[in-house]
PDB file of N, CA and C in Angstrom:
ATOM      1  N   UNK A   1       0.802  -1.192   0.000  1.00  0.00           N
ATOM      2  CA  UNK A   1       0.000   0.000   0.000  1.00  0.00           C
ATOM      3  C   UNK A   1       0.851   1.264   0.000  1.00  0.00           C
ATOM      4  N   UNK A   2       1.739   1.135   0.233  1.00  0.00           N
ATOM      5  CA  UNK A   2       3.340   2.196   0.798  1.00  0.00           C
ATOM      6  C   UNK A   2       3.284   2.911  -0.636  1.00  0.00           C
ATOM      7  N   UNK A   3       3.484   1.880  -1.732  1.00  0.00           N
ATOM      8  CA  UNK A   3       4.458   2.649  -3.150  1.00  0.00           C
ATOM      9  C   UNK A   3       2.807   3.372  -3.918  1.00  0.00           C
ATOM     10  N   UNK A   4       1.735   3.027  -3.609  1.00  0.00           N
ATOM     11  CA  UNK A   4       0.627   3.488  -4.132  1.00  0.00           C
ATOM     12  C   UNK A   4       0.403   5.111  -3.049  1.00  0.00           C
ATOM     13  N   UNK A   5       0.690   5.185  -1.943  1.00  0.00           N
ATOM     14  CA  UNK A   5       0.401   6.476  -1.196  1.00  0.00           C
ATOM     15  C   UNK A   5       1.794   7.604  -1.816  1.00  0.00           C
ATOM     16  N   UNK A   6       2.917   6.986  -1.983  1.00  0.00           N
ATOM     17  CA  UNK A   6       4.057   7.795  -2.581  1.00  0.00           C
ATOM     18  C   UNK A   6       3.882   7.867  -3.982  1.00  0.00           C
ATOM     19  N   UNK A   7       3.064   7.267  -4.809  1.00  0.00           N
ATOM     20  CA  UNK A   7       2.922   7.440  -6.277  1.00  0.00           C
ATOM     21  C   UNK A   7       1.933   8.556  -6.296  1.00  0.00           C
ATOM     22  N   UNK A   8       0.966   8.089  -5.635  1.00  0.00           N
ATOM     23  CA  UNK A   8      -0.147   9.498  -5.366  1.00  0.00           C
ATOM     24  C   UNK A   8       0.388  10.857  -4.821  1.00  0.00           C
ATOM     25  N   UNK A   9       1.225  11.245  -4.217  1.00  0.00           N
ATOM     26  CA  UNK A   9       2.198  11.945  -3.563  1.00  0.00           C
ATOM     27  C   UNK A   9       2.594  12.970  -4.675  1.00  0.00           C
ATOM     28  N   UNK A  10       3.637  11.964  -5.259  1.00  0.00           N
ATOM     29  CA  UNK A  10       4.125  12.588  -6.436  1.00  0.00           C
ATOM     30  C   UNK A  10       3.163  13.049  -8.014  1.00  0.00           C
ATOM     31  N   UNK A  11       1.863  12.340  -8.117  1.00  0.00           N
ATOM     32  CA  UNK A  11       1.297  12.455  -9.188  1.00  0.00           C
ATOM     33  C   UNK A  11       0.812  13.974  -8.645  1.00  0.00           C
ATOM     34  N   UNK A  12       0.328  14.134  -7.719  1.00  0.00           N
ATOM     35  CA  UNK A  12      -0.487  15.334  -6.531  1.00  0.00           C
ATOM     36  C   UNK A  12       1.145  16.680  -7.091  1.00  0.00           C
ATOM     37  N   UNK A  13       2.010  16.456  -6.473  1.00  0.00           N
ATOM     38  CA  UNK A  13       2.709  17.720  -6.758  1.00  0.00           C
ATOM     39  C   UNK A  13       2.817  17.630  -8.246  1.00  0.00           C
ATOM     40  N   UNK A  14       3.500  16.745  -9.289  1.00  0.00           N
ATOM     41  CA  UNK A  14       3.415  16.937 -10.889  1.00  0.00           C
ATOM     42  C   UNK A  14       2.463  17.751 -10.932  1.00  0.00           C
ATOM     43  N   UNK A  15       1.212  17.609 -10.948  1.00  0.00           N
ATOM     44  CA  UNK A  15      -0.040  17.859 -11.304  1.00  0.00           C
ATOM     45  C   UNK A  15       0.087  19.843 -11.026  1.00  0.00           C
ATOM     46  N   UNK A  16       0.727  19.561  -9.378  1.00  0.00           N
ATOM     47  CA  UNK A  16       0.696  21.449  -9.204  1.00  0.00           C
ATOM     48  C   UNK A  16       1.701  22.005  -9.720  1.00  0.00           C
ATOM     49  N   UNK A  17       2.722  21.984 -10.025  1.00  0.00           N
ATOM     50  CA  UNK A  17       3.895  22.020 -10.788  1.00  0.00           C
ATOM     51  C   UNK A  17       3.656  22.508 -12.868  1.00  0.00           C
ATOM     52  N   UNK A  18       2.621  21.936 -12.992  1.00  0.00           N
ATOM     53  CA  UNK A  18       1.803  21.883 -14.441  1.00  0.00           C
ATOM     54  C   UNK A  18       0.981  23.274 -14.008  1.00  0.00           C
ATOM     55  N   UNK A  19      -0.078  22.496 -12.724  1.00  0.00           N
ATOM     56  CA  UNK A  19      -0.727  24.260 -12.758  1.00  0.00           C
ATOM     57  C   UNK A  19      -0.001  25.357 -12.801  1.00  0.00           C
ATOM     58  N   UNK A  20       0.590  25.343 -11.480  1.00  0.00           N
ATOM     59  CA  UNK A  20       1.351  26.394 -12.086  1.00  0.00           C
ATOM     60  C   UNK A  20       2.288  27.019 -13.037  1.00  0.00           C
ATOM     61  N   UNK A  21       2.871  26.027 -13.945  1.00  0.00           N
ATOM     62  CA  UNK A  21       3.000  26.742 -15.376  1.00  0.00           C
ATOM     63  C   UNK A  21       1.897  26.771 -16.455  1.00  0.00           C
ATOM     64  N   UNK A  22       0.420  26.643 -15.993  1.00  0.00           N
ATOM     65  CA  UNK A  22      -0.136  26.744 -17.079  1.00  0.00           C
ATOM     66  C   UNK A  22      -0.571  28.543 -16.141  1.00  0.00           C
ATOM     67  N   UNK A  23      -0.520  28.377 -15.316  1.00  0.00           N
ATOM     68  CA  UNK A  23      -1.138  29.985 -14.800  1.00  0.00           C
ATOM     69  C   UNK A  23      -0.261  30.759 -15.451  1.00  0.00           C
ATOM     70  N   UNK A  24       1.278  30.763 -15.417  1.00  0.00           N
ATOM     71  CA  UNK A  24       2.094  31.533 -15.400  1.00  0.00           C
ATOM     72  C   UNK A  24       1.706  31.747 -17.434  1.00  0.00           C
ATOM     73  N   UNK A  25       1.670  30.781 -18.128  1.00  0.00           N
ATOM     74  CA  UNK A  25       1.650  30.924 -19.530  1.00  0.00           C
ATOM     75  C   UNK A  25       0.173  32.125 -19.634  1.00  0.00           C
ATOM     76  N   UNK A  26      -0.865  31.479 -18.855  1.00  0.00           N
ATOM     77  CA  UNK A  26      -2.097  32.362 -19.099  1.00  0.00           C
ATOM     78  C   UNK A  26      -2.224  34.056 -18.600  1.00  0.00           C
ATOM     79  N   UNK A  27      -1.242  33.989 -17.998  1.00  0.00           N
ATOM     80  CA  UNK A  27      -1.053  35.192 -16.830  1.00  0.00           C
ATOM     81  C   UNK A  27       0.302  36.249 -18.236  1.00  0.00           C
ATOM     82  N   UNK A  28       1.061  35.341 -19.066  1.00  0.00           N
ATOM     83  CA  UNK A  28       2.010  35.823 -20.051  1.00  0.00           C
ATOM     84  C   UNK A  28       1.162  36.157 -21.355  1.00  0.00           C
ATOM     85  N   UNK A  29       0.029  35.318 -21.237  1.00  0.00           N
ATOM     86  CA  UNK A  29      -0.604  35.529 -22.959  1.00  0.00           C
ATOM     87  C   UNK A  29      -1.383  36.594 -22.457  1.00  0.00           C
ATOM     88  N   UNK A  30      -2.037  36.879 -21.066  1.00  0.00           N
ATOM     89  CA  UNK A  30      -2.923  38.080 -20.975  1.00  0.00           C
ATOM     90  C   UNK A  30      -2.090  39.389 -20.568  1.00  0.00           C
ATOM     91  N   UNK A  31      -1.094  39.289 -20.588  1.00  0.00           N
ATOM     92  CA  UNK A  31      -0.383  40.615 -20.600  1.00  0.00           C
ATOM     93  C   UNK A  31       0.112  40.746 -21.697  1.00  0.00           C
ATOM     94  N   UNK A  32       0.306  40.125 -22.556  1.00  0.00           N
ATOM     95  CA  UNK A  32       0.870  40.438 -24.363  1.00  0.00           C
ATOM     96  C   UNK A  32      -0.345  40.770 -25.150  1.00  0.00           C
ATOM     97  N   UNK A  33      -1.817  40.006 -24.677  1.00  0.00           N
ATOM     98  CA  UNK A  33      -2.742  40.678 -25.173  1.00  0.00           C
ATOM     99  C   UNK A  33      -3.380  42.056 -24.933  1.00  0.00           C
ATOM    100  N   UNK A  34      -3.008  42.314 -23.844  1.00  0.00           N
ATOM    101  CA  UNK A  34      -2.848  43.592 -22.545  1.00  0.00           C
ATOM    102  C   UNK A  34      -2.324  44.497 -23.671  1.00  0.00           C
ATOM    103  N   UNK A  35      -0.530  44.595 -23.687  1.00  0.00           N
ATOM    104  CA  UNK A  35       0.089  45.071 -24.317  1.00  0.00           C
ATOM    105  C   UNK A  35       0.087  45.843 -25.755  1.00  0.00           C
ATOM    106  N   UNK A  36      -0.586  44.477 -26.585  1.00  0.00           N
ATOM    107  CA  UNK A  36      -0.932  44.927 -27.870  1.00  0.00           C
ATOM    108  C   UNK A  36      -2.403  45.880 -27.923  1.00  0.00           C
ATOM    109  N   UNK A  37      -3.093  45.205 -27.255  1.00  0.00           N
ATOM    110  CA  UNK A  37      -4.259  46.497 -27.378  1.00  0.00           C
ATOM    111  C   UNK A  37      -3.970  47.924 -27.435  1.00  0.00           C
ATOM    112  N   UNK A  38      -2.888  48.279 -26.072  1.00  0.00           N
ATOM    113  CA  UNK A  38      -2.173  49.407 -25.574  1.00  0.00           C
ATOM    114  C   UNK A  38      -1.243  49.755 -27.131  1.00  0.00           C
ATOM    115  N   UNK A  39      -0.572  49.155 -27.444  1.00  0.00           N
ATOM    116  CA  UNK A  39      -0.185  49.327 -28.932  1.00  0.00           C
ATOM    117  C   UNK A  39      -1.038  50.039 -29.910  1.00  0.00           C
ATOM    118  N   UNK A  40      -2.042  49.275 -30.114  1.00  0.00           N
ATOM    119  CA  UNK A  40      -3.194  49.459 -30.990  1.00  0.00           C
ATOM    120  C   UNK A  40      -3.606  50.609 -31.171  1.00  0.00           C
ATOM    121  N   UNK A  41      -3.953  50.615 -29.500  1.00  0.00           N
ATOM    122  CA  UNK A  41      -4.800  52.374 -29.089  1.00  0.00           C
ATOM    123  C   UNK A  41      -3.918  53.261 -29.524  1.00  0.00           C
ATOM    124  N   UNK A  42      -1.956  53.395 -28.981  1.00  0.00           N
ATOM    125  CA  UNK A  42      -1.337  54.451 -28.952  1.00  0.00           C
ATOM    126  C   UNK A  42      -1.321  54.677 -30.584  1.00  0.00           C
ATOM    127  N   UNK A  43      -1.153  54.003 -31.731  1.00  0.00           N
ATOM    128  CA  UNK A  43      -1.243  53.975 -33.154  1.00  0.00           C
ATOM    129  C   UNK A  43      -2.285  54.659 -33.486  1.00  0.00           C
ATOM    130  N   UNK A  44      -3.398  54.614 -32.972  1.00  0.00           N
ATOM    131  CA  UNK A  44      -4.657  55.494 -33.434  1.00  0.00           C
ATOM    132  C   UNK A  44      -5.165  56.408 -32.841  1.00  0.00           C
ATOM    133  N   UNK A  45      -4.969  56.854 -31.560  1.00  0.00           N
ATOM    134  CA  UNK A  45      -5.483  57.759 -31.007  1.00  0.00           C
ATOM    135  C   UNK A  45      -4.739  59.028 -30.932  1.00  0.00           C
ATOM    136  N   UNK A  46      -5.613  60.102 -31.390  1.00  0.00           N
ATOM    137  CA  UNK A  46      -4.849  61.281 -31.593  1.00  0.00           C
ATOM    138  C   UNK A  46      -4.701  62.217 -30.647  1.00  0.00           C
ATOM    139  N   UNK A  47      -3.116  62.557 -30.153  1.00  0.00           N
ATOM    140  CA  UNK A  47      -3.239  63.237 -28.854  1.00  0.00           C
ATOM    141  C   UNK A  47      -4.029  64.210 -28.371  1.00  0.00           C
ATOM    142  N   UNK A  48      -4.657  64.509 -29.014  1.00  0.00           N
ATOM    143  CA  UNK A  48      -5.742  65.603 -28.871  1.00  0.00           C
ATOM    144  C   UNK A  48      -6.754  65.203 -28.444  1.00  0.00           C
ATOM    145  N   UNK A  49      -6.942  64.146 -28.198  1.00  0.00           N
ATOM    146  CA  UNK A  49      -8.698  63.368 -27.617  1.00  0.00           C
ATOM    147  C   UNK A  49      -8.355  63.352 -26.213  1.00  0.00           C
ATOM    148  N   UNK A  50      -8.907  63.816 -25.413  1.00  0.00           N
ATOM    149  CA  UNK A  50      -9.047  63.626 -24.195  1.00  0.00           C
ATOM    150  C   UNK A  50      -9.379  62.688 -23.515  1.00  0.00           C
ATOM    151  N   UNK A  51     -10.471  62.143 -23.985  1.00  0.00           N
ATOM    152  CA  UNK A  51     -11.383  61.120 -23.673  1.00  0.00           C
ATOM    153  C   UNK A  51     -10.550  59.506 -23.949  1.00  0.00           C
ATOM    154  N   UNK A  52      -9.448  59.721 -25.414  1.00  0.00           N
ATOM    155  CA  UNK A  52      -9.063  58.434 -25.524  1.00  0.00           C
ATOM    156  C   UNK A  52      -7.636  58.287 -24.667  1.00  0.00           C
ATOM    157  N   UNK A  53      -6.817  59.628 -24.737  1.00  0.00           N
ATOM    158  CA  UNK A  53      -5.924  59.924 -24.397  1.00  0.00           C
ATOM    159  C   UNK A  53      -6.148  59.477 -22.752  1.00  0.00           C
ATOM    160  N   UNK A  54      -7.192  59.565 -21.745  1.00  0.00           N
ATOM    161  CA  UNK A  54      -7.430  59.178 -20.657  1.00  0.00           C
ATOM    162  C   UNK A  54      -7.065  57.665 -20.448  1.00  0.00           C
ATOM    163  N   UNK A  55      -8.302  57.059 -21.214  1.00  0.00           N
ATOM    164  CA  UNK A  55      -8.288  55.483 -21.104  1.00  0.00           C
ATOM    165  C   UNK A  55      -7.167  55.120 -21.398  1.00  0.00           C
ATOM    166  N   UNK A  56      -5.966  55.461 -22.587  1.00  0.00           N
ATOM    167  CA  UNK A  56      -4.769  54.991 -22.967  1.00  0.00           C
ATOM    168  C   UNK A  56      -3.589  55.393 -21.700  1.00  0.00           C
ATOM    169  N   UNK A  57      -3.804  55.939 -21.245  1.00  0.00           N
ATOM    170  CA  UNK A  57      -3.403  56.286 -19.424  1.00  0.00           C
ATOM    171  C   UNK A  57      -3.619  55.797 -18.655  1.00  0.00           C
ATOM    172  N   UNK A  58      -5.127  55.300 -18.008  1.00  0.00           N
ATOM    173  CA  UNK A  58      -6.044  54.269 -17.435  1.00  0.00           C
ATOM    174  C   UNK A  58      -4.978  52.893 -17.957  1.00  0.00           C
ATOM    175  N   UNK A  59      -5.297  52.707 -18.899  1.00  0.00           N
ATOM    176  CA  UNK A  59      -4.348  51.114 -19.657  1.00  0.00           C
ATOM    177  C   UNK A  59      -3.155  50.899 -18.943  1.00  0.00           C
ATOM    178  N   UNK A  60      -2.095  51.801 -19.425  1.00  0.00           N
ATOM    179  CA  UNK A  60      -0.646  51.964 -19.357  1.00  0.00           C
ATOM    180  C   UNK A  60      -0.640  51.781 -17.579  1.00  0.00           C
ATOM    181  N   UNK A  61      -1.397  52.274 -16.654  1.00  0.00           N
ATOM    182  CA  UNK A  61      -1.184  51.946 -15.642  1.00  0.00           C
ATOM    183  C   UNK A  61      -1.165  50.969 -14.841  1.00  0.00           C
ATOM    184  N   UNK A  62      -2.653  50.536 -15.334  1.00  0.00           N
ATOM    185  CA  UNK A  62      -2.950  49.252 -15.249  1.00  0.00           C
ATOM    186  C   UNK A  62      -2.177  48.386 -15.226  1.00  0.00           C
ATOM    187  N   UNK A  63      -1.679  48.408 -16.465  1.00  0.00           N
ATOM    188  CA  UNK A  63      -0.808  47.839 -16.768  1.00  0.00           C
ATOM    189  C   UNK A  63       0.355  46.948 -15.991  1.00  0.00           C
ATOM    190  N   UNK A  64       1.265  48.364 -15.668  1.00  0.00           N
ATOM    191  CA  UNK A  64       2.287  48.183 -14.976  1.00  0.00           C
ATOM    192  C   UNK A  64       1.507  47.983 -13.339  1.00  0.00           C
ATOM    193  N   UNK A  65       0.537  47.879 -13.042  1.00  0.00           N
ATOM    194  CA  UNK A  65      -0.196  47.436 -11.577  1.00  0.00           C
ATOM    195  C   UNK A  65      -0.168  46.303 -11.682  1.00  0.00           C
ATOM    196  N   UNK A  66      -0.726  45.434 -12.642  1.00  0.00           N
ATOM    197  CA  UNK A  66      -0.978  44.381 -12.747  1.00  0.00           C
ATOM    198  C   UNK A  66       0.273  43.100 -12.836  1.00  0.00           C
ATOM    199  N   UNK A  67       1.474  44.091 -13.643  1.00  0.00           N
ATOM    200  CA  UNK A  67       2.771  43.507 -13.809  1.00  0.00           C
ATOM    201  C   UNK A  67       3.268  43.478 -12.234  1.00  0.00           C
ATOM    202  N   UNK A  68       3.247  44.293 -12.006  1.00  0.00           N
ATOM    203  CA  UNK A  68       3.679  44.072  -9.985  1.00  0.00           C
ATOM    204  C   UNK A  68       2.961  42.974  -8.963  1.00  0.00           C
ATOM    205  N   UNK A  69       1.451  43.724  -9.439  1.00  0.00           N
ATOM    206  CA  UNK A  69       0.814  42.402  -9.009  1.00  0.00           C
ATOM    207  C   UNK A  69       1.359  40.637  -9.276  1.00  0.00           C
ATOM    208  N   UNK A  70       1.667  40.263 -10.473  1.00  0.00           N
ATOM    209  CA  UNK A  70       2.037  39.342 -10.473  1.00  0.00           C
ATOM    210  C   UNK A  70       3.776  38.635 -10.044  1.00  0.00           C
ATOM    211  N   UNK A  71       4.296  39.669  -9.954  1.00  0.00           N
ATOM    212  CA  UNK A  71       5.112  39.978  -9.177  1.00  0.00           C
ATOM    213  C   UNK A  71       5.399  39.171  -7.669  1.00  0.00           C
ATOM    214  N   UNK A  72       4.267  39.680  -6.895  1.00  0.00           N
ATOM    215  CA  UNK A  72       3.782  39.543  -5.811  1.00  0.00           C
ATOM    216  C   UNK A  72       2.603  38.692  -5.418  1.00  0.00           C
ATOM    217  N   UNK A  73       2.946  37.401  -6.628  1.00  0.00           N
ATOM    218  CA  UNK A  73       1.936  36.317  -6.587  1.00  0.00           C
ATOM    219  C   UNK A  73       0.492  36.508  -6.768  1.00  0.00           C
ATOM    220  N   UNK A  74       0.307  37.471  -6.853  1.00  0.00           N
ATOM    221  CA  UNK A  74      -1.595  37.735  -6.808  1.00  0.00           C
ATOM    222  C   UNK A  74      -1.895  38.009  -7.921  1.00  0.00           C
ATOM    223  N   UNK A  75      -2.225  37.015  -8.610  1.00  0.00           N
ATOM    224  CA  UNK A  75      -2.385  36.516  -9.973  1.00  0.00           C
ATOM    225  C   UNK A  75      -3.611  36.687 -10.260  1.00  0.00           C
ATOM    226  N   UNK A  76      -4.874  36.321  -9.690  1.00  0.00           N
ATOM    227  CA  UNK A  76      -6.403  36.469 -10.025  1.00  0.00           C
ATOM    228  C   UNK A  76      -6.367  38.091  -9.618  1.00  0.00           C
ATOM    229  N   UNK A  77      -5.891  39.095  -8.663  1.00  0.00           N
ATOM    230  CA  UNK A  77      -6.459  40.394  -9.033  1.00  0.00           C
ATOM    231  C   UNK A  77      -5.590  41.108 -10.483  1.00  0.00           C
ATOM    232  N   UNK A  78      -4.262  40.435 -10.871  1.00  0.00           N
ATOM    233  CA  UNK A  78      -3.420  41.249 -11.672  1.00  0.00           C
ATOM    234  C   UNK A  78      -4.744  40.721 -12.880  1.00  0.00           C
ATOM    235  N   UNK A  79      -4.849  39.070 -13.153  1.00  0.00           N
ATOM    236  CA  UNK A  79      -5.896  38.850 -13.889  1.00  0.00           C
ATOM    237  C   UNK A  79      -7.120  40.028 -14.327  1.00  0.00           C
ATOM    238  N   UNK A  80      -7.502  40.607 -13.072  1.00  0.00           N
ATOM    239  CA  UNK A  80      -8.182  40.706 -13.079  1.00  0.00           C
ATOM    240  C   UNK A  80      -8.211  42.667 -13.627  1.00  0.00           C
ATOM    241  N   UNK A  81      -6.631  43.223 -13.186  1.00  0.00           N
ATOM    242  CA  UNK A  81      -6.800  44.316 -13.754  1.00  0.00           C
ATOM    243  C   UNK A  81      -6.071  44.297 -15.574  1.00  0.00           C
ATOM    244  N   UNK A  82      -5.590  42.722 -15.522  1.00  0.00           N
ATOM    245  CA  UNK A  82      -5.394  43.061 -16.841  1.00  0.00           C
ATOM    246  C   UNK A  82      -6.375  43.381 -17.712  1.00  0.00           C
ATOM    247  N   UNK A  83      -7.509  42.467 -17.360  1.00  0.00           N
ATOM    248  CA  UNK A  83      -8.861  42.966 -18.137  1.00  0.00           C
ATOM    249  C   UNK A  83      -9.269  44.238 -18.183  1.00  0.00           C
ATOM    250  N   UNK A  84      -9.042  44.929 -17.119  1.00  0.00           N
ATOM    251  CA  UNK A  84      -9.925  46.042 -16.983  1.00  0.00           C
ATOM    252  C   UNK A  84      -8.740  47.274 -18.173  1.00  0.00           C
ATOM    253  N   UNK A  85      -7.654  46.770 -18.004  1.00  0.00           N
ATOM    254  CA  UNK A  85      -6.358  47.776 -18.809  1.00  0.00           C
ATOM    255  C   UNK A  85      -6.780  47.064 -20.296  1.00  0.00           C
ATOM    256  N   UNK A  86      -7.341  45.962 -20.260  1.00  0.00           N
ATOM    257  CA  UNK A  86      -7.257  45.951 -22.224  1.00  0.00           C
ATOM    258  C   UNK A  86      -8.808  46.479 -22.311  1.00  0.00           C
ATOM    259  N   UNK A  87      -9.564  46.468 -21.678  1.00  0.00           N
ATOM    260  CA  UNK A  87     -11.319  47.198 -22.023  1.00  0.00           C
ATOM    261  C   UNK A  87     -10.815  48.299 -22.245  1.00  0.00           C
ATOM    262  N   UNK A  88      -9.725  49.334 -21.284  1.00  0.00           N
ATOM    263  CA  UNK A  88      -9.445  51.118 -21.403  1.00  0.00           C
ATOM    264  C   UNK A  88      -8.552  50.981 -22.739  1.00  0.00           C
ATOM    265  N   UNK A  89      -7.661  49.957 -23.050  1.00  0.00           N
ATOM    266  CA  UNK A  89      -7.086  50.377 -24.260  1.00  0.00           C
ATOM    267  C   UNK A  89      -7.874  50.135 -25.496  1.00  0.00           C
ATOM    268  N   UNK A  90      -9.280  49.148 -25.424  1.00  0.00           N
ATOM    269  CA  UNK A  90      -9.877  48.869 -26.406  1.00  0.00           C
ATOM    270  C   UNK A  90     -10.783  50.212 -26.630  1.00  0.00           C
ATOM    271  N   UNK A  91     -11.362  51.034 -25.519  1.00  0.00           N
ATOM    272  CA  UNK A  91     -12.306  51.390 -25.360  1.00  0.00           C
ATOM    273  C   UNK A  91     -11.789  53.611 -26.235  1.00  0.00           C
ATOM    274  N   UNK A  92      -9.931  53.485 -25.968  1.00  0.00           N
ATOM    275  CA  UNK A  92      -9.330  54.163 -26.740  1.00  0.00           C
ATOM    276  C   UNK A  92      -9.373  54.097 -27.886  1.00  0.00           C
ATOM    277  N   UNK A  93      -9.023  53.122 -28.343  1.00  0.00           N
ATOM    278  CA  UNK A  93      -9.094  52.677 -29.478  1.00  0.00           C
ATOM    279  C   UNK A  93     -10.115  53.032 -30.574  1.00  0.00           C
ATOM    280  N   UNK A  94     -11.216  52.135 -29.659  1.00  0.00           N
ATOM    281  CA  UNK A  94     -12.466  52.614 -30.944  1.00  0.00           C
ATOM    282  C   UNK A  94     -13.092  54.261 -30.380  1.00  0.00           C
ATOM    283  N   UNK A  95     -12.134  54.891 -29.318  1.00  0.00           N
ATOM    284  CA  UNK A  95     -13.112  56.515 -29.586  1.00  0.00           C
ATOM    285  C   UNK A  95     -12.187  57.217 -30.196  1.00  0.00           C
ATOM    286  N   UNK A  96     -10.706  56.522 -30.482  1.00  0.00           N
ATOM    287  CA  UNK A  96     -10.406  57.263 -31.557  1.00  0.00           C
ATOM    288  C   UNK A  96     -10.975  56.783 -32.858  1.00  0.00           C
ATOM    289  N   UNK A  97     -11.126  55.746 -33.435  1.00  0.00           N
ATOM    290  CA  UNK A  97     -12.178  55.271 -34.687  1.00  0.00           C
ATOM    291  C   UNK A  97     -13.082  56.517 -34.880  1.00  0.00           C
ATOM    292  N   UNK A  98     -14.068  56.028 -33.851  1.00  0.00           N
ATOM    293  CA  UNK A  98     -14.790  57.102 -33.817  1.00  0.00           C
ATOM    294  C   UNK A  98     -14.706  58.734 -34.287  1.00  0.00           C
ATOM    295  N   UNK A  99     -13.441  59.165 -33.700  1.00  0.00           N
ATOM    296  CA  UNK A  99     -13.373  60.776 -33.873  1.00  0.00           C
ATOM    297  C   UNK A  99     -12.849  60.525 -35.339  1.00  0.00           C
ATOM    298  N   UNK A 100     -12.126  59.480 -35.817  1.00  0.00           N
ATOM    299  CA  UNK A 100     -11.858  59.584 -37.330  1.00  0.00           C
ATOM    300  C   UNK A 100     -12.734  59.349 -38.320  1.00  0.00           C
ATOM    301  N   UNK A 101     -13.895  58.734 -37.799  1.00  0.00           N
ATOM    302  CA  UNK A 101     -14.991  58.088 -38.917  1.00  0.00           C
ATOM    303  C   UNK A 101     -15.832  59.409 -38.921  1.00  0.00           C
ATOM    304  N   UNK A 102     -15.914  60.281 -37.422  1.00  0.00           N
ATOM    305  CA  UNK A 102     -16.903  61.076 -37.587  1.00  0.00           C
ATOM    306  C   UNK A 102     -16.050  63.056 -38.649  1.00  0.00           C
ATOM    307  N   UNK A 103     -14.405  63.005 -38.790  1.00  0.00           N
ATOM    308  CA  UNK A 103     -14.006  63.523 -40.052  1.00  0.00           C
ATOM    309  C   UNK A 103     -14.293  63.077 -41.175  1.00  0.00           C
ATOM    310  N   UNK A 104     -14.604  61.626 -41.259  1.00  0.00           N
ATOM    311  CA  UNK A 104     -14.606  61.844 -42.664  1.00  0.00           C
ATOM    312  C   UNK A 104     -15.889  61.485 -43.256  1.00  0.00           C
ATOM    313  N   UNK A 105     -16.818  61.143 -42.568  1.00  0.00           N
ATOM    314  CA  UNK A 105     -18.536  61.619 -42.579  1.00  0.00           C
ATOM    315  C   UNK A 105     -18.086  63.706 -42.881  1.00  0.00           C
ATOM    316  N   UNK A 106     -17.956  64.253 -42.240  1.00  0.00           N
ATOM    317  CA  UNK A 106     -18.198  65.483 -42.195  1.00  0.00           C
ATOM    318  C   UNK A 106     -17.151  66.005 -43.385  1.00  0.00           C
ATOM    319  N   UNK A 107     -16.156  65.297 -43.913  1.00  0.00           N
ATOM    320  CA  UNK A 107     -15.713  65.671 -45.095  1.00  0.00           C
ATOM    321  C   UNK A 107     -16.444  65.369 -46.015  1.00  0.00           C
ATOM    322  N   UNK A 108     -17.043  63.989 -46.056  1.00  0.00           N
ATOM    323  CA  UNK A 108     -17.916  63.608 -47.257  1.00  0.00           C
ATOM    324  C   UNK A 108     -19.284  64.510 -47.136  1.00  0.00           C
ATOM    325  N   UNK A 109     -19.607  64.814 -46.274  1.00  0.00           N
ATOM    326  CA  UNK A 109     -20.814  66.077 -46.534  1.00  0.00           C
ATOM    327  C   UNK A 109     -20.627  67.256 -47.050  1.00  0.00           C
ATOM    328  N   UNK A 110     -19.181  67.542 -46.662  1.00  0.00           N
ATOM    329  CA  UNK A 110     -18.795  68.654 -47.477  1.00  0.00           C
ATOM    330  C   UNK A 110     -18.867  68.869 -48.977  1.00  0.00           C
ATOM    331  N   UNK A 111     -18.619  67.682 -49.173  1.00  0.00           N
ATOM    332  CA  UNK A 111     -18.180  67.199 -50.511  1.00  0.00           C
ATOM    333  C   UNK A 111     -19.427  67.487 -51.317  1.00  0.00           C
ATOM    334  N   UNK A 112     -20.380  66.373 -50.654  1.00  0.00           N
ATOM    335  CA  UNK A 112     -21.499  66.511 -51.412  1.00  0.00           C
ATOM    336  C   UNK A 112     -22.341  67.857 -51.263  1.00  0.00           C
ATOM    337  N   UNK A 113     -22.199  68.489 -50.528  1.00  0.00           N
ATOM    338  CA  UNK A 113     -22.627  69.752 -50.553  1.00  0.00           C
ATOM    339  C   UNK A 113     -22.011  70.746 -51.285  1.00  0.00           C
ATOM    340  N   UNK A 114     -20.921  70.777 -51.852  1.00  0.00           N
ATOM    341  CA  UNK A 114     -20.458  71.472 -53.033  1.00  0.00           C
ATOM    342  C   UNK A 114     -20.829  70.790 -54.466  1.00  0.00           C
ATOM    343  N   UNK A 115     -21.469  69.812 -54.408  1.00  0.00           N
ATOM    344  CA  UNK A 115     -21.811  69.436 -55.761  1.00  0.00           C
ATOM    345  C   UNK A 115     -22.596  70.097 -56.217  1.00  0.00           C
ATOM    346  N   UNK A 116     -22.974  70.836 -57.815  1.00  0.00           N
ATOM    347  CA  UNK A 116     -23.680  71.430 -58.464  1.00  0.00           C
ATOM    348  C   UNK A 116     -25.350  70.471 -58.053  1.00  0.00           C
ATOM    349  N   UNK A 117     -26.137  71.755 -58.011  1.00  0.00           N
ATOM    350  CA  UNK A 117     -27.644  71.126 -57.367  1.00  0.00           C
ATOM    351  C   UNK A 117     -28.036  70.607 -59.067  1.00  0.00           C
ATOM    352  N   UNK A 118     -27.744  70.742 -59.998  1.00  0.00           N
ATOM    353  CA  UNK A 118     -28.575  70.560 -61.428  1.00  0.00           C
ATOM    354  C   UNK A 118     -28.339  69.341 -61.458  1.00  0.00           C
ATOM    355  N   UNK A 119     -27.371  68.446 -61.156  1.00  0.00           N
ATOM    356  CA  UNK A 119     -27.273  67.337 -61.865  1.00  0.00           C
ATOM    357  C   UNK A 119     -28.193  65.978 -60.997  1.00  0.00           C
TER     358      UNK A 119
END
């Protein structure tokens, strides 16, 4: 019964040894996905937006909170602000979209409003 309680023993730590490199991989892919959003946003958002320019601030902090956090083993709240840092960099993102889709709506009205009314 001896080599079956020490096989179980060892299958028991393998097993946590795995978890914890599958945390550490999931905890690496959500900060590179983190990251690139923050990428994304800084590429499109024009320093002049306040509103996106905030959240891309909000992100970046996050950010580096969350990197400490894991740091300091506390993995489900860093988890948990990584999410909240890729929603502010996503949420940059599309209000810069936004301020660009809504130039070039207002260019294309221009446009068509200089067209001759006869035709």
């Amino acid at each position: 019964m001896k080599p079956f309680t020490i096989g179980a023993a060892i299958l028991v730590a393998g097993c946590g040894g795995a978890s914890d490199a599958v945390e550490a991989q999931v905890s690496a892919n959500a900060t590179a996905e983190t990251a690139a959003a923050i990428a994304a946003a800084e590429t499109a958002a024009p320093k002049d937006h306040p509103q996106a320019s905030l959240h891309l601030k909000l992100a970046r902090d996050q950010l580096q909170q969350a990197k400490r956090l894991m740091r300091e083993d506390e993995d489900e709240k860093a988890g948990l602000l990584l999410q909240r840092a890729t929603a502010d960099a996503e949420l940059a993102l599309m209000l810069a979209r936004e301020t660009d889709a809504k130039e070039k709506a207002a260019r294309a009205r221009a446009q068509v409003e200089a067209l001759p009314e006869n035709r």
